[in-house]
Protein backbone atom coordinates (compact mmCIF):
# COMPACT_ATOMS: atom_id res chain seq x y z
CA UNK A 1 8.31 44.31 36.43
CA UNK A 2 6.70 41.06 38.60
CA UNK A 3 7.02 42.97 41.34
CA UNK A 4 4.53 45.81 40.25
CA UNK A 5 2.34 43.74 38.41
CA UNK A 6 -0.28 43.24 41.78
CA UNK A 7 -0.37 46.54 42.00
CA UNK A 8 -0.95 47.61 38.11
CA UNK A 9 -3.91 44.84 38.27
CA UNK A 10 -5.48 46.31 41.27
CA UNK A 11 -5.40 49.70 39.70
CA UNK A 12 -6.66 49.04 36.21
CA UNK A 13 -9.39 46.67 38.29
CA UNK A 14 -10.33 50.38 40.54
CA UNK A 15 -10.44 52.32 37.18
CA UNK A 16 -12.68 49.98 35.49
CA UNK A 17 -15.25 49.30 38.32
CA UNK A 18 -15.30 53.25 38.88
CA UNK A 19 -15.90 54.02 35.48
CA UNK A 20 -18.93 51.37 35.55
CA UNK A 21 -20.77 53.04 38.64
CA UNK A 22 -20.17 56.25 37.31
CA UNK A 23 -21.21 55.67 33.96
CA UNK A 24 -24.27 53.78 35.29
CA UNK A 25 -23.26 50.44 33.79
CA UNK A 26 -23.16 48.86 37.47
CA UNK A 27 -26.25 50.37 38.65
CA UNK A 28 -26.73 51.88 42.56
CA UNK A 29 -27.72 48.93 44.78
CA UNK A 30 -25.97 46.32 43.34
CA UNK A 31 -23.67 43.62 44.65
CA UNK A 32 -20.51 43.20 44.11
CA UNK A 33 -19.40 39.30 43.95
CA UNK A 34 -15.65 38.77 43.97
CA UNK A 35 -15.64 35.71 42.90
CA UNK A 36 -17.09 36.66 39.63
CA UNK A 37 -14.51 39.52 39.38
CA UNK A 38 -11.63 37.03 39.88
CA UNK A 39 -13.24 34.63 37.47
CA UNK A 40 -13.10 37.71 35.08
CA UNK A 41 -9.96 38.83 35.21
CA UNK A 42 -8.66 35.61 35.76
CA UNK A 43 -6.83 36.86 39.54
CA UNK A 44 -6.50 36.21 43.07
CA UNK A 45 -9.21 38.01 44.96
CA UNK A 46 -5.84 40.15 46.73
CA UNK A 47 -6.05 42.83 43.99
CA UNK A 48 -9.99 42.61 43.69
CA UNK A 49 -10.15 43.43 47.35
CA UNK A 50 -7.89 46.18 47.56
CA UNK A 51 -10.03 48.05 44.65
CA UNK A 52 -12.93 47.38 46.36
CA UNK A 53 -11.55 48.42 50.08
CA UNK A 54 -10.17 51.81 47.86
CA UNK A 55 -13.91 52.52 46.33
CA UNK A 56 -15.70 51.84 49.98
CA UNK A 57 -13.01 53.77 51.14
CA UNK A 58 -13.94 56.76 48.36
CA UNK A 59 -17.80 55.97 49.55
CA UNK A 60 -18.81 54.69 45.84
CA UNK A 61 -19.37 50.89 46.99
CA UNK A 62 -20.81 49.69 50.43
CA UNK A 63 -19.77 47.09 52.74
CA UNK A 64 -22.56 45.28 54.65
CA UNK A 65 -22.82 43.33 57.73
CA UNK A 66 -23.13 40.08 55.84
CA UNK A 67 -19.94 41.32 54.56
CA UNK A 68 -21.44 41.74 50.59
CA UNK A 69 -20.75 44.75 48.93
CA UNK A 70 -23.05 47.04 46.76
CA UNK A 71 -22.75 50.39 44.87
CA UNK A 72 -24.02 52.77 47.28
CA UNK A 73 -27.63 53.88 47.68
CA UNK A 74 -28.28 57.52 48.98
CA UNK A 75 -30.49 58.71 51.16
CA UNK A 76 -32.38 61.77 50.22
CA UNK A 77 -30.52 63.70 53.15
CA UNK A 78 -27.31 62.66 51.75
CA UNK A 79 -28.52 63.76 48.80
CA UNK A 80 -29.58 67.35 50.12
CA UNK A 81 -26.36 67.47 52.02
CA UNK A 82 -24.20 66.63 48.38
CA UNK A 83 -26.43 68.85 46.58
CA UNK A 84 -25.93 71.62 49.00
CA UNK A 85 -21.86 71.39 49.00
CA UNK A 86 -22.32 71.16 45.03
CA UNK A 87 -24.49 74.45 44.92
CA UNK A 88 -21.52 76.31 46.71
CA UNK A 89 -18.60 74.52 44.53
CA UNK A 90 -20.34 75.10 41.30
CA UNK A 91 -20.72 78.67 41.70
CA UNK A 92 -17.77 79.38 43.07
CA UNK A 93 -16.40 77.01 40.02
CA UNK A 94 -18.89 79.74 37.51
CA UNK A 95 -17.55 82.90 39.09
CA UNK A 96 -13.85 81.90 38.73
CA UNK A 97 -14.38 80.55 35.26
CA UNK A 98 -15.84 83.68 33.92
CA UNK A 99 -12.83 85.56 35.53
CA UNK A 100 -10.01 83.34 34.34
CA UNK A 101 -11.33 81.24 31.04
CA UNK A 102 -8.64 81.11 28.49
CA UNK A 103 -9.73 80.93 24.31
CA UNK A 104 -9.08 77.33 24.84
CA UNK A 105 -11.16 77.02 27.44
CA UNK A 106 -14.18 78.34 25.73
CA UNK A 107 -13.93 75.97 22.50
CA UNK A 108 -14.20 73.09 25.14
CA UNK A 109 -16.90 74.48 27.08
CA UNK A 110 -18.81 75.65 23.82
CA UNK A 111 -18.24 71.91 22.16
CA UNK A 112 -18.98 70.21 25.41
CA UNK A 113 -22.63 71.77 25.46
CA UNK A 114 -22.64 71.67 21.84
CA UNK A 115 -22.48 67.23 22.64
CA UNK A 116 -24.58 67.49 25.37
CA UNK A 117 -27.39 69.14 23.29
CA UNK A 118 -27.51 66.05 20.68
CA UNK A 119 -28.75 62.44 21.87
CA UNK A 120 -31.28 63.23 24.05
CA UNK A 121 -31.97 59.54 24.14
CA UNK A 122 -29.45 57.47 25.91
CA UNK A 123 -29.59 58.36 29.98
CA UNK A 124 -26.22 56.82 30.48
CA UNK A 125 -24.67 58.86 28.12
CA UNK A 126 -26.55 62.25 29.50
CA UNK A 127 -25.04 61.37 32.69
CA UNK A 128 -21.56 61.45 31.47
CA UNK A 129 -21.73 64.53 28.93
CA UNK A 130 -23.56 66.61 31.99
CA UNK A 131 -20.91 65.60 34.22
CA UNK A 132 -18.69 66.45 31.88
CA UNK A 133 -19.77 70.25 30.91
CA UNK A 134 -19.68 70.62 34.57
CA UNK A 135 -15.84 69.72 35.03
CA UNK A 136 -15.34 71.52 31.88
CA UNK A 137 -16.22 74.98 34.13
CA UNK A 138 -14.24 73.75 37.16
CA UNK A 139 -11.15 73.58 34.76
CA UNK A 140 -12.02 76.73 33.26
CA UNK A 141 -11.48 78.41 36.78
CA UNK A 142 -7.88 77.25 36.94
CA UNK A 143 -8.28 76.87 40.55
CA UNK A 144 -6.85 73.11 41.10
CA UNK A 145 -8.38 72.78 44.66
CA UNK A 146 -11.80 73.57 43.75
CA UNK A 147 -11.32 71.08 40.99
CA UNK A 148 -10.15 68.52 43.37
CA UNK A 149 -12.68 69.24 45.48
CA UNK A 150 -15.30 68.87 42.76
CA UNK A 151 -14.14 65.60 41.38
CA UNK A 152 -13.84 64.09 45.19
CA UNK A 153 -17.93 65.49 44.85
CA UNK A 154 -18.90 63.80 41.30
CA UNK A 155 -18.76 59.95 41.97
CA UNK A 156 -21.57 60.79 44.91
CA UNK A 157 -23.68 63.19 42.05
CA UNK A 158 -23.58 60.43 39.51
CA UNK A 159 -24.46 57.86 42.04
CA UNK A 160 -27.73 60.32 42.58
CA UNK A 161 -28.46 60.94 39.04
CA UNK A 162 -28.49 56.91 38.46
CA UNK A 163 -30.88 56.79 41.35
CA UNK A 164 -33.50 59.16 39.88
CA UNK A 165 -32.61 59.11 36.26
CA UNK A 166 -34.99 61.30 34.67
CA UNK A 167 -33.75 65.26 34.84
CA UNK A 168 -30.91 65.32 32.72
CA UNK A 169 -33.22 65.15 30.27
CA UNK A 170 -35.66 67.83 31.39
CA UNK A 171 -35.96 71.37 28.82
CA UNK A 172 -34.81 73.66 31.96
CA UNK A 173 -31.20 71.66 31.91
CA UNK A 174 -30.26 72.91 28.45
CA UNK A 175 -31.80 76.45 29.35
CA UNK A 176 -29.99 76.69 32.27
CA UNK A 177 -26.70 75.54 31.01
CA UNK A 178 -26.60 77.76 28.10
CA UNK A 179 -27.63 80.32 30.63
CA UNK A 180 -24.63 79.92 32.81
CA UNK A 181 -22.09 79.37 29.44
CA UNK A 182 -23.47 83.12 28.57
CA UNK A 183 -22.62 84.63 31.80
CA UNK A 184 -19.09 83.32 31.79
CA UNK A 185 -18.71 83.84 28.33
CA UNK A 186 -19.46 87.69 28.78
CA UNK A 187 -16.86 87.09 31.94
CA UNK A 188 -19.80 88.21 34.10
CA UNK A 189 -18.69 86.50 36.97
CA UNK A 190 -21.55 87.28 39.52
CA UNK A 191 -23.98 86.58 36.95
CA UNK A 192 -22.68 83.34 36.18
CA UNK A 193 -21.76 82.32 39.57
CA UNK A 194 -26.05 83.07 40.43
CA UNK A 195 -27.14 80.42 37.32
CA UNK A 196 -24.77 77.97 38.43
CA UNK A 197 -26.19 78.02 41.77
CA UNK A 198 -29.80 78.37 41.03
CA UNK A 199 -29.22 75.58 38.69
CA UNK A 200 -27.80 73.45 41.28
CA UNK A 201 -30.05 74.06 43.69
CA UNK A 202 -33.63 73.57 41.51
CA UNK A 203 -32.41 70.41 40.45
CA UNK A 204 -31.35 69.38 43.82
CA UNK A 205 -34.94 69.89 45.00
CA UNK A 206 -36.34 67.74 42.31
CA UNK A 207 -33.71 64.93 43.40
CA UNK A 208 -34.29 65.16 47.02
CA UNK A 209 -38.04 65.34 46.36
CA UNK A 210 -38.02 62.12 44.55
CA UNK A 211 -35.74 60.18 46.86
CA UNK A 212 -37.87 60.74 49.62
CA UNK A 213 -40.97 59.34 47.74
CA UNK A 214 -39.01 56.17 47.25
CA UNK A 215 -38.25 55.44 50.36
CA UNK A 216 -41.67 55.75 50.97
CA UNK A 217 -43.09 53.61 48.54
């Protein structure tokens, strides 16, 4: 049991700091100080640098020159480039879904729009509940290497949504996602593959629109 414990501490210390960038709670551009991680968790920095080398590894955190590390910032073209990979995935994810959803399947995606339609208030928590509706429909398609695929895709989308932090809230996201539910409810596969891609795709404009005015301010 000593013998895995390194290991089980550098894991749980992985899950936690991943769950904290992709929930927002460590926000994109910020350091990461070892030292306070070790003083934390009361370790040896050995298992705080191998989850850190694992998430820079993953692309979520940043090594620097200076050797710091930070949570990633994206540049709007890496944010076009995600967004256009994600367009593809997510109606490919749509088109499946509608084809293979099970009755199960439905009740989740139904109640997982059903929770992302109440607190319109906390941003954080819009994040996580839009991310989540979105996996929902990869599952749904019962194709495990377009899930895989999609997962390997969300830490870099909730990176981008911390960045901007405005359009999850936006009227056309509910619209559209009850849209796209519809089509694969009806199992109208080309239909819902077409929302899922438009929606992609108008939101990814907004995004890429307002990274590029930051970087010029």
């Amino acid at each position: 049991m000593n013998f895995e414990r390194p290991q089980l501490i550098r894991d749980e210390i992985y899950q936690l700091l991943r769950h904290q960038i992709l929930s927002g709670g460590i926000q994109p551009g910020s350091r990461i100080a070892e030292i306070e991680l070790c003083e934390r968790f009361g370790v040896s920095r050995t298992p705080i640098r191998e989850a850190i080398q694992r998430l820079v590894q993953e692309g979520m955190l940043e090594a620097n020159a200076n050797k710091s590390v930070r949570v990633r910032v994206l540049s709007a073209e890496e944010a076009r480039q995600s967004y256009e990979v994600r367009e593809a995935l997510d109606g490919l994810a749509a088109e499946l879904a509608a084809q293979n959803y099970t009755e199960e399947d439905a009740a989740s995606l139904k109640a997982a729009l059903h929770d992302l339609k109440q607190d319109r208030d906390d941003y954080k928590e819009q994040t996580r509940l839009d991310l989540l509706f979105h996996r929902k429909i990869a599952l749904a398609s019962h194709n495990q290497m377009l899930v895989q695929s999609l997962n390997n895709l969300e830490h870099t989308v909730a990176i981008i949504k911390h960045m901007t932090g405005t359009y999850n809230l936006m009227p056309e996201t509910t619209v559209q996602h009850e849209a796209i539910l519809d089509a694969i409810l009806e199992r109208n596969s080309k239909e819902a593959s077409r929302l899922a891609r438009d929606h992609v795709r108008f939101f990814g404009d907004l995004v890429v629109q307002q990274l590029q005015e930051m970087t010029r301010n």
